[in-house]
Protein backbone atom coordinates (compact mmCIF):
# COMPACT_ATOMS: atom_id res chain seq x y z
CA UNK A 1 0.00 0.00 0.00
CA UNK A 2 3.13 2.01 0.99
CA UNK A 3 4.53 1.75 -2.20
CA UNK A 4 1.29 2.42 -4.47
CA UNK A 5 0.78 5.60 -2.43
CA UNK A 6 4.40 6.52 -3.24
CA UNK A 7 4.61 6.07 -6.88
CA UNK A 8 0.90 8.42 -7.15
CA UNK A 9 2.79 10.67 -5.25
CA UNK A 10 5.92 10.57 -7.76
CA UNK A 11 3.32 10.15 -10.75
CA UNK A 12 2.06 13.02 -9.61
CA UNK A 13 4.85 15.21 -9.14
CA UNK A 14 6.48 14.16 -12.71
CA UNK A 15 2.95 15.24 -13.96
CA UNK A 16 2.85 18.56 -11.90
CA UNK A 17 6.77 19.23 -13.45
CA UNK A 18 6.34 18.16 -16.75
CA UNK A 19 3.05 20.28 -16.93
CA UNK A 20 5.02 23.36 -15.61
CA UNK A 21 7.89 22.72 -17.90
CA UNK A 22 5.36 22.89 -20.81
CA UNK A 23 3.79 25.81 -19.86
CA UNK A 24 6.92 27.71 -19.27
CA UNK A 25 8.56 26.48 -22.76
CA UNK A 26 4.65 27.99 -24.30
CA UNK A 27 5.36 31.39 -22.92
CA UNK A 28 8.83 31.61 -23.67
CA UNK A 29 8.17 31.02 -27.23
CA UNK A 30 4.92 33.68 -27.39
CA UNK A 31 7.22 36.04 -26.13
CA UNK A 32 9.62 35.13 -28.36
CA UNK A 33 7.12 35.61 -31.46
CA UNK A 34 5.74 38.75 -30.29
CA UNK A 35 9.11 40.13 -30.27
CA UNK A 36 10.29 39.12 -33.34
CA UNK A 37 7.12 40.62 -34.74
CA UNK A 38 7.07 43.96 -32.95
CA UNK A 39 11.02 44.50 -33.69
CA UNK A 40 10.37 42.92 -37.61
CA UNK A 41 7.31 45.39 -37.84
CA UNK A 42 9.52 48.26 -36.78
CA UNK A 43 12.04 47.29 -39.51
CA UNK A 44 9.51 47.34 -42.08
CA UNK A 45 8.14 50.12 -41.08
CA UNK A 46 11.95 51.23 -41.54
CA UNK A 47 12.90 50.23 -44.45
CA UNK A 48 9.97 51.00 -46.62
CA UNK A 49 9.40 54.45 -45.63
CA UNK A 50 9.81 56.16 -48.88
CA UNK A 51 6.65 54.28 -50.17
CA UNK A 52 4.59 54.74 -46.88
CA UNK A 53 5.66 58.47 -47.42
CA UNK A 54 4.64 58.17 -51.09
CA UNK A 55 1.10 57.20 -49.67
CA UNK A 56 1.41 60.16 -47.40
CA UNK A 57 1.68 62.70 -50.38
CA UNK A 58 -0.82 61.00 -52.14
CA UNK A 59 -3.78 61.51 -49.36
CA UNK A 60 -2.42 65.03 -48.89
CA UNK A 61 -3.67 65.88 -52.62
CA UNK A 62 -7.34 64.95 -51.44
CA UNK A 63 -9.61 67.09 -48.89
CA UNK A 64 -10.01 63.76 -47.21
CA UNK A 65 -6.03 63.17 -46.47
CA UNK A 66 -5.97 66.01 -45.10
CA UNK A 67 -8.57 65.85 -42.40
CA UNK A 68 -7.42 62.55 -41.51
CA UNK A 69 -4.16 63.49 -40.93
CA UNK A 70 -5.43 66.61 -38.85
CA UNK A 71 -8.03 64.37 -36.90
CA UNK A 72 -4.64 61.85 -36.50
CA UNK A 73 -2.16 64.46 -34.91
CA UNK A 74 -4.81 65.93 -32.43
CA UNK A 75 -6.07 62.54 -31.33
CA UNK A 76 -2.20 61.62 -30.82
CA UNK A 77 -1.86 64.99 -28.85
CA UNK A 78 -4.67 64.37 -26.40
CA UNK A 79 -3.30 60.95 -25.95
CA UNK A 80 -0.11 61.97 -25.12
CA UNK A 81 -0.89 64.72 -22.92
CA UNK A 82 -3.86 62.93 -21.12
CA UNK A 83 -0.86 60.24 -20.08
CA UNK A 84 1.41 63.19 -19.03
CA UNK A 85 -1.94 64.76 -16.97
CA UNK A 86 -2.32 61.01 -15.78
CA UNK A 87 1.26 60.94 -14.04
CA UNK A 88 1.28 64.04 -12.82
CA UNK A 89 -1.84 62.88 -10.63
CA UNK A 90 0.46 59.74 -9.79
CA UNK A 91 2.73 61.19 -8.71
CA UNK A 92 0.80 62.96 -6.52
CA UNK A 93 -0.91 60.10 -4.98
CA UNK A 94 -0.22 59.60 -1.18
CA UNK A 95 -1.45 55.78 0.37
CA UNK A 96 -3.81 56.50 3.69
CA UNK A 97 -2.17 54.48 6.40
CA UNK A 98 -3.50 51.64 8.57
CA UNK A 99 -4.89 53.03 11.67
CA UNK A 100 -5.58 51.46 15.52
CA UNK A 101 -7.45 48.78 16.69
CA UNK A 102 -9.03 51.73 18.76
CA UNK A 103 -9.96 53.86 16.02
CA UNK A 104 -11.12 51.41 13.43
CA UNK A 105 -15.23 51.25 12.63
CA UNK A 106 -17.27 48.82 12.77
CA UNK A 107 -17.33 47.20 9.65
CA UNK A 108 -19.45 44.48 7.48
CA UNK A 109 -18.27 42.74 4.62
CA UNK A 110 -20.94 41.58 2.02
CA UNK A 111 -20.18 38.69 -0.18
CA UNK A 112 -22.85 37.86 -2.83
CA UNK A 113 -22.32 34.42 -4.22
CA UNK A 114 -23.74 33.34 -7.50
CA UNK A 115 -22.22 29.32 -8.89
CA UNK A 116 -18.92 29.97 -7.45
CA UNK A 117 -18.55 26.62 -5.57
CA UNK A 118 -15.56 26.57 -3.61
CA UNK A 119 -13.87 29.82 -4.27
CA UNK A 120 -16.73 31.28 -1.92
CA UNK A 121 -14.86 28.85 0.56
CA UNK A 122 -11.70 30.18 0.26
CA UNK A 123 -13.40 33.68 0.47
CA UNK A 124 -15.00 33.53 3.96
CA UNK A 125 -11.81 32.25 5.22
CA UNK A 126 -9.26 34.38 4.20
CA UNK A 127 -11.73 37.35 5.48
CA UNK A 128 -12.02 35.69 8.58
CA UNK A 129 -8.07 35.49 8.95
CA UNK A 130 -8.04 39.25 8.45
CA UNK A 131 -6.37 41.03 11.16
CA UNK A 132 -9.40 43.43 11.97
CA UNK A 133 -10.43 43.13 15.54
CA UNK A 134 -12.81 40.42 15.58
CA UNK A 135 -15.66 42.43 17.69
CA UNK A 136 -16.10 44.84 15.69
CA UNK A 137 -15.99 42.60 11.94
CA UNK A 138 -19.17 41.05 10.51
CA UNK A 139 -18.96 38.80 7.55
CA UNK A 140 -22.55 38.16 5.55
CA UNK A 141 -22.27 36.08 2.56
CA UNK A 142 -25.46 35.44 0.54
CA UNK A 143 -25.97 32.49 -2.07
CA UNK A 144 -28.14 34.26 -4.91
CA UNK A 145 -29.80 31.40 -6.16
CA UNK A 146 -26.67 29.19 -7.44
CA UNK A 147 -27.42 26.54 -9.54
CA UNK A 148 -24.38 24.43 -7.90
CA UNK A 149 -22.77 23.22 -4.56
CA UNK A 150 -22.41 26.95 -3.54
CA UNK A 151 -24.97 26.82 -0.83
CA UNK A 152 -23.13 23.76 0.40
CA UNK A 153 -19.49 25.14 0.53
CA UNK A 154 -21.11 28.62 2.29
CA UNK A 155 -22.57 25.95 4.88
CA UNK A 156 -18.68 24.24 5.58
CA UNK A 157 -17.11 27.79 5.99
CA UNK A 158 -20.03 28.30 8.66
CA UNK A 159 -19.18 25.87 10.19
CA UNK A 160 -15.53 26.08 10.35
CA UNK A 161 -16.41 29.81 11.12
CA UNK A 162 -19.33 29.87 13.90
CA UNK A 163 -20.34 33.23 14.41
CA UNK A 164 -17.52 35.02 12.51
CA UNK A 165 -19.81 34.40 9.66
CA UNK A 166 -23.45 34.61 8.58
CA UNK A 167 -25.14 33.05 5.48
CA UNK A 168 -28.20 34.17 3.94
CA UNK A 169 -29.56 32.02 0.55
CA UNK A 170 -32.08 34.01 -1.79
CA UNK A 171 -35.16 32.00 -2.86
CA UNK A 172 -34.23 32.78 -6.41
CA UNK A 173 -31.76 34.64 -8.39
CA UNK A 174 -31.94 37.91 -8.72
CA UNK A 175 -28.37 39.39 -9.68
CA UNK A 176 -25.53 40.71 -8.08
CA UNK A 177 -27.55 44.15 -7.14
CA UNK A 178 -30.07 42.40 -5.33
CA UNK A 179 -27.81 40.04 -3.50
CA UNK A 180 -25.76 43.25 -2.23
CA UNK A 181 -28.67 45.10 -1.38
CA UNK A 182 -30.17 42.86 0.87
CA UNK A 183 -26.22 42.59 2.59
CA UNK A 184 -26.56 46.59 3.18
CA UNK A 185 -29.73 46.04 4.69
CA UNK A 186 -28.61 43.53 6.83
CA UNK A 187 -25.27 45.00 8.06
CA UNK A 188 -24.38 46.86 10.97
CA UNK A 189 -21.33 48.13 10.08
CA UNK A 190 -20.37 52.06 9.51
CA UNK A 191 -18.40 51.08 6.72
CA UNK A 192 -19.40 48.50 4.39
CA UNK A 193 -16.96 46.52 2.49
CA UNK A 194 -17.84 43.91 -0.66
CA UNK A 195 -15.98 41.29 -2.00
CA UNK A 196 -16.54 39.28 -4.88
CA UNK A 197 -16.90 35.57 -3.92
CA UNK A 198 -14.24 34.65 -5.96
CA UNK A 199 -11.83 36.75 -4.61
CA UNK A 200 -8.59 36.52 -1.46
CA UNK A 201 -8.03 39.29 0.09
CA UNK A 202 -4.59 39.68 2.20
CA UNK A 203 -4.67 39.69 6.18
CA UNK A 204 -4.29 43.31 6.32
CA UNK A 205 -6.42 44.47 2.95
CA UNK A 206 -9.68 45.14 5.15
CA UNK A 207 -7.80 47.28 8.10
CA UNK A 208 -6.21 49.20 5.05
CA UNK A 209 -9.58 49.32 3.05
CA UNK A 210 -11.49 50.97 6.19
CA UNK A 211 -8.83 53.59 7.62
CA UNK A 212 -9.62 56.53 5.08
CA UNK A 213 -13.27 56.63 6.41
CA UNK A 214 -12.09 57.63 9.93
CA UNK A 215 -8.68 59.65 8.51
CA UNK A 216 -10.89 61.53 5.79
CA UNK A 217 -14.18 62.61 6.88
CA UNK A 218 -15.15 63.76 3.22
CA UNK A 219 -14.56 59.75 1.60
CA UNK A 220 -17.60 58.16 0.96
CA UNK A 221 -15.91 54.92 -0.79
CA UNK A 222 -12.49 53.26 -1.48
CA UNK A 223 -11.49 51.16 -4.24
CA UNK A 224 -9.45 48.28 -3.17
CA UNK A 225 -6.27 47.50 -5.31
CA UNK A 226 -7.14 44.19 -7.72
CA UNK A 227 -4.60 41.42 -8.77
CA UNK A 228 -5.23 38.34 -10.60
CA UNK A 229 -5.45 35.38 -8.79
CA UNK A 230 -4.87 32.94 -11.24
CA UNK A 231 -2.44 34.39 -13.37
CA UNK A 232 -0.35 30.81 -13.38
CA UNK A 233 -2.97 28.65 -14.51
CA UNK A 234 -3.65 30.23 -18.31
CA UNK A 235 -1.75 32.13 -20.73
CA UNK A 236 -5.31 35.34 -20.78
CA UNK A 237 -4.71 35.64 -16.79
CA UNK A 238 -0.85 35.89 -16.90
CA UNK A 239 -1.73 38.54 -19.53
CA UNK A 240 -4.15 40.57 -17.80
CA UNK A 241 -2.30 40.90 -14.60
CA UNK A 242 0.02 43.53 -16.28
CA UNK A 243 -2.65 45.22 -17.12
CA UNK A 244 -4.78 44.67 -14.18
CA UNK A 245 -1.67 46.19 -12.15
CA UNK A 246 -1.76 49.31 -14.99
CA UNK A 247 -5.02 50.21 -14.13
CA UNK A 248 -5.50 49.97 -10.85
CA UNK A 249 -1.90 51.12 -9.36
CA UNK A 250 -1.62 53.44 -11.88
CA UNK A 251 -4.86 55.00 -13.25
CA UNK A 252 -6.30 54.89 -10.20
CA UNK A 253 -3.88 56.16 -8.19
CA UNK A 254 -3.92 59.52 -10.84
CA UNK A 255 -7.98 59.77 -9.62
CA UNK A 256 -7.44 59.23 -5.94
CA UNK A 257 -5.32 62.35 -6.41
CA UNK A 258 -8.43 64.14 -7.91
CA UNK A 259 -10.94 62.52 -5.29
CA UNK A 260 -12.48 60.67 -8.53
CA UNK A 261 -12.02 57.16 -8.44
CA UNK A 262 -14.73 56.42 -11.32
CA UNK A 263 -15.32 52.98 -10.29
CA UNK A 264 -14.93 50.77 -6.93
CA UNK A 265 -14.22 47.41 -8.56
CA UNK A 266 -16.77 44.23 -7.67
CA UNK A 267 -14.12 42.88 -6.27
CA UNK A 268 -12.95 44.89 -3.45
CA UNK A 269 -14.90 47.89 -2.71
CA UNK A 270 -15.93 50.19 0.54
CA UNK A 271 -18.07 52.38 0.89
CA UNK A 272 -19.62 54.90 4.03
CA UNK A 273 -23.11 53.93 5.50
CA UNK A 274 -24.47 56.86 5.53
CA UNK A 275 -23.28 57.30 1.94
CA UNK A 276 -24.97 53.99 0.80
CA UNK A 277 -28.22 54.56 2.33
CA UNK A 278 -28.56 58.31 0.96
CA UNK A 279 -28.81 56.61 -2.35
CA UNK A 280 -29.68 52.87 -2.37
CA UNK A 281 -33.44 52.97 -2.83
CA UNK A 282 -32.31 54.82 -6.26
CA UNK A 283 -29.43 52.19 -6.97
CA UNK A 284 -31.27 49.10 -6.29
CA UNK A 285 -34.34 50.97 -8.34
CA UNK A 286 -31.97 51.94 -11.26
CA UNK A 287 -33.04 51.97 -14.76
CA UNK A 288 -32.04 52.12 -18.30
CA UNK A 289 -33.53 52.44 -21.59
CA UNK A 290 -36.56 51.74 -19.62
CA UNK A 291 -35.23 48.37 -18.20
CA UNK A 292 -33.96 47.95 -14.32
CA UNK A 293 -30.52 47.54 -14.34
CA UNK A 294 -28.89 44.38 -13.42
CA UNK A 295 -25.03 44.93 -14.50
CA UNK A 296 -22.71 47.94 -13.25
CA UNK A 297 -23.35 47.85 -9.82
CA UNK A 298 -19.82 49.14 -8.46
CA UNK A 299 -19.68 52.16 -11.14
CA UNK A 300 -23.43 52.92 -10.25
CA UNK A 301 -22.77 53.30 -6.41
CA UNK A 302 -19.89 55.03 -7.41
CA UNK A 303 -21.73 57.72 -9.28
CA UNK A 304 -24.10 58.16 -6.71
CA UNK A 305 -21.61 58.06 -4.18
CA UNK A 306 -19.67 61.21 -6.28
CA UNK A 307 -22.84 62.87 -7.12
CA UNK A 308 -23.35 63.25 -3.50
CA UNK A 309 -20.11 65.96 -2.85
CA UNK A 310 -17.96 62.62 -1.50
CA UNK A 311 -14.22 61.85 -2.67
CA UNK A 312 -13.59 57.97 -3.79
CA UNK A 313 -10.46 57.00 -3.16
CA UNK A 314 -7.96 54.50 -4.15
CA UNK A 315 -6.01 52.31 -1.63
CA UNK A 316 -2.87 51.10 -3.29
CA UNK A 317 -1.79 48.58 -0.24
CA UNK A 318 -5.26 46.96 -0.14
CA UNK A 319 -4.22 44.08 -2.23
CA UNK A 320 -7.10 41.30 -3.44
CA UNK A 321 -6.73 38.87 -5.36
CA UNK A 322 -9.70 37.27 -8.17
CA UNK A 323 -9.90 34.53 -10.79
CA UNK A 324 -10.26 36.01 -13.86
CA UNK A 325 -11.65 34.00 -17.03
CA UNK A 326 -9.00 31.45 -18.76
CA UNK A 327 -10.78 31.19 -21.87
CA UNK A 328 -11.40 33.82 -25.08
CA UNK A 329 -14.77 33.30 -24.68
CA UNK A 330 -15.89 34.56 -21.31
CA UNK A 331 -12.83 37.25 -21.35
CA UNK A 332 -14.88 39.01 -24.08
CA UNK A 333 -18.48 38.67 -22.80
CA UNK A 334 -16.99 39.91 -19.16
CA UNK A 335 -15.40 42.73 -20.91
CA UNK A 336 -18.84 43.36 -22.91
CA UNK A 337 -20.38 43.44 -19.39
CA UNK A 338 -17.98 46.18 -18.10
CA UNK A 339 -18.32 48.04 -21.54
CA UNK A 340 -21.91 48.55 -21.56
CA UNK A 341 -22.01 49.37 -17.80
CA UNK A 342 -19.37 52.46 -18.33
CA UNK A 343 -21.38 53.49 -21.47
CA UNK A 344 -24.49 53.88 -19.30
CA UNK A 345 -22.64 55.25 -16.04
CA UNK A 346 -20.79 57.91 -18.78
CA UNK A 347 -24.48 58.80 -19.48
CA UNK A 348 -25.17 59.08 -15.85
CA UNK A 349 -21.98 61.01 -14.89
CA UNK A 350 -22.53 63.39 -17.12
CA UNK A 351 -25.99 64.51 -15.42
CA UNK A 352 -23.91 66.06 -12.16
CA UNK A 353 -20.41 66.97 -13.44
CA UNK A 354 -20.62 69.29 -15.00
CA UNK A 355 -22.79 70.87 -12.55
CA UNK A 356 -21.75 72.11 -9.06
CA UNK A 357 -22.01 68.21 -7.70
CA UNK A 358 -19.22 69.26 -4.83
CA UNK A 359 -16.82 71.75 -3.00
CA UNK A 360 -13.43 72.41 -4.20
CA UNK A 361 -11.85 71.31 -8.12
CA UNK A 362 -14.15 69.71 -10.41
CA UNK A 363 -11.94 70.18 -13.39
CA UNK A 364 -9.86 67.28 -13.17
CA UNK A 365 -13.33 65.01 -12.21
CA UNK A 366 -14.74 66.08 -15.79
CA UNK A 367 -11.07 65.40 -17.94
CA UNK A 368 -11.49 61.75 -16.26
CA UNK A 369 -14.97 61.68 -18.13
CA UNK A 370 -14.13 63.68 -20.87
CA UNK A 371 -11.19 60.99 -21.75
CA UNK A 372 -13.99 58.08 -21.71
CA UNK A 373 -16.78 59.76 -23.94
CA UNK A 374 -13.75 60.42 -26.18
CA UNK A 375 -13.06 56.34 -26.70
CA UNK A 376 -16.85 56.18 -26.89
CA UNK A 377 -16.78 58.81 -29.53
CA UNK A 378 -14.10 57.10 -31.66
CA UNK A 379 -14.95 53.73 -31.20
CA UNK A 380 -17.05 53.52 -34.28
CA UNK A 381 -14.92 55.90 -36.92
CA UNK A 382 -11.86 53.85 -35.73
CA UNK A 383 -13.09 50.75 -36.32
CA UNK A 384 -14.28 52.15 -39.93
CA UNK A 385 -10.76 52.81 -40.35
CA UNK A 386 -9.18 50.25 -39.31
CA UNK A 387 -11.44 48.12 -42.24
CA UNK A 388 -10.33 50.80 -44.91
CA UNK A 389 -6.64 50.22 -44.13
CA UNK A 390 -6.51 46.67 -43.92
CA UNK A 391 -8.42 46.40 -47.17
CA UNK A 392 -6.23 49.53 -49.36
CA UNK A 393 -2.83 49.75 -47.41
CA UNK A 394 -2.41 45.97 -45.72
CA UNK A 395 1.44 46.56 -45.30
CA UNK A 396 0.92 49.83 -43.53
CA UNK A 397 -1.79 49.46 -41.44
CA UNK A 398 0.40 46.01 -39.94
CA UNK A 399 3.69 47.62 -39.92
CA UNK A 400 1.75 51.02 -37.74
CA UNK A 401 -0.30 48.94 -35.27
CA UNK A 402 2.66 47.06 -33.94
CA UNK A 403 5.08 49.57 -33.75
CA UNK A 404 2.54 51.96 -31.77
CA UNK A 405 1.58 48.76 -29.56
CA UNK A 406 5.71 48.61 -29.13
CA UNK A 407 5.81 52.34 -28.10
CA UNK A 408 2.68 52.91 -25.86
CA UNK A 409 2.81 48.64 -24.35
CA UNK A 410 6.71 50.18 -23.14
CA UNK A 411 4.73 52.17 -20.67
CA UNK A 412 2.71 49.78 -18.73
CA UNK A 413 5.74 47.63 -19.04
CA UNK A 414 8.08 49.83 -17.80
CA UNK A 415 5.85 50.94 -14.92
CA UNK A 416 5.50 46.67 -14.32
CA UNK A 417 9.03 45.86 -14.30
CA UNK A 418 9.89 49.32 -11.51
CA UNK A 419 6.98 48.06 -9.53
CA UNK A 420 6.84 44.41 -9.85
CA UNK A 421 9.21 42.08 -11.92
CA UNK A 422 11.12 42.59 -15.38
CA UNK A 423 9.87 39.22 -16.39
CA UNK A 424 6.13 39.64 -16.10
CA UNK A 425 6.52 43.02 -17.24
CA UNK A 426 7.05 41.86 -21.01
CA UNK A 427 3.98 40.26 -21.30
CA UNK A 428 2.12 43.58 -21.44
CA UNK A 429 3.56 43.22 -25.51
CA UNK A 430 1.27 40.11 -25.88
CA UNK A 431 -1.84 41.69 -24.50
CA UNK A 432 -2.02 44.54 -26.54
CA UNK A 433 -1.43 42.46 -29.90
CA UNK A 434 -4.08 40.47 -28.45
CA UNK A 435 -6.81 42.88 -27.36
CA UNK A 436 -5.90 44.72 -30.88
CA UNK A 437 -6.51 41.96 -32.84
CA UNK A 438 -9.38 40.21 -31.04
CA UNK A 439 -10.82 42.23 -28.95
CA UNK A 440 -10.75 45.35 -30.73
CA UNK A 441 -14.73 44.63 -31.41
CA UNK A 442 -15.61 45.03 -28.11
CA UNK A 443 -16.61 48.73 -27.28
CA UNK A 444 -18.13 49.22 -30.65
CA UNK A 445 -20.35 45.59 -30.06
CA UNK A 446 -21.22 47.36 -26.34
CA UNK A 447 -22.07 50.98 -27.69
CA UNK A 448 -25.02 49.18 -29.68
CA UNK A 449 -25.82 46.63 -26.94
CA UNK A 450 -25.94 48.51 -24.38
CA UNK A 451 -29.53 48.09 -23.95
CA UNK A 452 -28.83 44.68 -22.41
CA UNK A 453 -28.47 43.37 -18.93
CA UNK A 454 -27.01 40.04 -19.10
CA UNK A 455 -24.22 39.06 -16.64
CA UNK A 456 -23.28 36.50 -19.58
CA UNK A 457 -20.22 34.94 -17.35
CA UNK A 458 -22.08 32.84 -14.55
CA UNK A 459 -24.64 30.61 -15.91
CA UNK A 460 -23.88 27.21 -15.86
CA UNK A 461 -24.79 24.59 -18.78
CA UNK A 462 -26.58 21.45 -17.58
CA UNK A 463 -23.03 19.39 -18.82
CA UNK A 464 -21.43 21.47 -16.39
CA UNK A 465 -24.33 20.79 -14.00
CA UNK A 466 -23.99 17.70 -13.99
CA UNK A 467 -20.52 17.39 -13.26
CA UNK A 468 -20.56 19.38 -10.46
CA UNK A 469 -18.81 17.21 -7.10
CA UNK A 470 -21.77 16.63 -4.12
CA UNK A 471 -18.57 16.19 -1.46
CA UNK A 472 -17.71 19.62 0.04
CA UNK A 473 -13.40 19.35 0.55
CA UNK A 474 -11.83 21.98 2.30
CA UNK A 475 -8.75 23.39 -0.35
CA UNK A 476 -6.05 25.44 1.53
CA UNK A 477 -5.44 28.91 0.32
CA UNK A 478 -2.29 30.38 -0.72
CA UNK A 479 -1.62 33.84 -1.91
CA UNK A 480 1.73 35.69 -3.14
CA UNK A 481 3.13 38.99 -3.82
């Protein structure tokens, strides 16, 4: 017996090494290729510049040519100087520090759960391991309806858990928005925190998370700092967590200068009681093209939150970390859900702010929404471009697209490799050929969907129902830098 448990055990390790092995030889090699095609696109783009600038004359005989090229060389200036307004916020960005045992607030974390089996496990416990003081942290998760062993591995956690945790199940699913509201109802907290129920958060995140409430009278929510969880498992995760990193430590950290965090991400979000409940019978009640709302629920409550004269602010040290889709497909329909909820909150954003909404600077607020109705605005003629190149000037259109993806990738690489590692920096090159070539479809797709209100991600298919495992297992959780 002895000896058949040991050779599983080798098996298994062999397997686990050979299966690394393989995956590290795959990404060595699609680095490889995107290099050698960035670097052979800048040569071309190189060597045949007399005919590209042939082409160039040519459209500068023709009203057209011209505009373009006008229309080209502002769009290129905004950019530019948006980026350069961008880092001058960063660099003004200052993290709010942890404060006492004493002085922190009573807090709640929500956790709606929708078909997330055991990752709502691993959840509850790594909240529960947080090092907020115990008396004054309550934990409710709620099962919305999941069509799988969710209800069963919120049950385990329970009763691992006692009383550090309570679990609610809704008689029926009702989305996200309902699953939170009936969490703000229930909590007792000052200062509400929610967590996506596929999500780890680190011991410290929710200490971090509720300091500014107590330090800054004036915040009325936080946006927590989002990493991907299982960036070592597919080649879209290991991707995305460059640009995850981008976003958040970056972009965000130029709002949270401003007071403007446009949206508290799903994920990891807090927000003030008496902020929520000024504005939650509107949020839960929220509408759009005459339909109630059931996506966008974090930039919502962040618009209502920022209509109300609050700042939101980011929290760089508030680390949490979420699975992220492995596959093409349910990258782009998450992506199509986020889409169509910032077309509709742009909408919405644009009713207070351009109005006196709060005290102090509101400038910098409405160049943060500016910048998005712009990529609204373009997504359509850009696309129609795009088409018109590939189809009269292949060679250029190729040769242009990579070397810009080589110039503007260089930043979020750059700002990777000083913050994080040189290594996983370079696959910021990847992503951008990849979201430029597949997923360029997206915005435009959203613009004239945006109508719709399906969370598209979550729904399981009766194959997948029927595989799901009856025997709850407790997985240990493990989470790094």
């Amino acid at each position: 017996m002895k000896g058949h448990t040991l050779f599983t055990t080798t098996t298994s390790t062999l397997g686990n090494r050979l299966e690394k092995s393989i995956a590290n030889a795959s990404s060595s090699f699609i680095l490889i290729v995107t290099f050698v095609l960035l670097f052979g696109a800048a040569s071309l783009f190189y060597f045949l510049q007399p005919y590209f600038e042939e082409i160039h004359l040519e459209r500068m005989n023709t009203p057209w040519g011209i505009t373009l090229m006008i229309t080209g060389i502002s769009l290129l200036a905004i950019k530019i100087s948006f980026i350069g307004y961008i880092l001058f916020l960063y660099l003004r960005y200052k993290v709010i520090g942890s404060i006492s045992n004493k002085e922190l607030p009573l807090c709640t974390v929500i956790v709606p759960a929708y078909n997330e089996g055991e990752l709502v496990y691993k959840t509850l416990h790594s909240l529960a391991d947080s090092d907020y003081p115990a008396e004054k942290l309550q934990i409710i998760s709620i099962d919305d309806g999941s069509q799988d062993d969710t209800w069963q591995w919120m049950k385990k956690a329970k009763d691992e858990l006692g009383n550090r945790v309570s679990i609610y199940q809704q008689p029926e699913n009702k989305g996200k928005r309902h699953a939170l509201y009936r969490g703000f109802n229930l909590g007792m907290g000052d200062v509400f925190i929610t967590v996506d129920s596929d999500s780890i958060v680190k011991k410290d995140t929710l200490r971090i998370m509720a300091s500014p409430f107590v330090v800054n009278q004036n915040c009325g929510a936080v946006a927590g700092n989002v990493r991907v969880l299982n960036r070592e498992k597919a080649l879209i995760p290991r991707m995305l967590n460059v640009s995850f990193a981008f976003s958040f430590e970056f972009i965000r950290s130029a709002q949270s200068s401003l007071g403007s965090v446009l949206c508290t991400p799903g994920a990891l979000s807090a927000y003030r009681r008496e902020a929520v409940f000024n504005c939650l019978e509107d949020w839960i009640s929220q509408t759009f093209m005459g339909q109630v709302s059931k996506i966008g629920e974090d930039r919502a409550m962040t618009n209502m939150i920022l209509k109300q004269g609050y700042n939101v602010l980011f929290q760089r040290k508030a680390y949490v970390y979420t699975n992220i889709p492995e596959r093409y497909k349910n990258l782009s329909k998450m992506f199509i859900r986020w889409e169509r909820s910032n077309i509709r909150e742009n909408i919405a954003m644009s009713k207070f702010a351009f109005t006196d909404f709060r005290e102090g600077a509101k400038t910098g607020t409405r160049i943060l929404l500016l910048n998005q109705w712009l990529k609204m605005i373009m997504a359509y003629p850009a696309a129609a471009l795009m088409v018109f190149f590939i189809l009269t000037y292949p060679l250029l259109f190729l040769s242009s697209t990579l070397v810009s993806i080589l110039v503007f990738s260089s930043i979020q690489a750059f700002f990777y490799a000083k913050k994080h590692s040189l290594s996983e920096s370079l696959w910021a090159y990847p992503y951008s050929i990849f979201y430029a070539f597949t997923l360029f479809w997206i915005t435009p797709y959203a613009i004239a969907t945006a109508g719709r209100s399906g969370w598209l991600t979550r729904d399981l298919t009766k194959k997948q129902l029927k595989e799901q495992q009856v025997e709850v297992i407790p997985v240990p959780v493990t989470v790094t830098s």
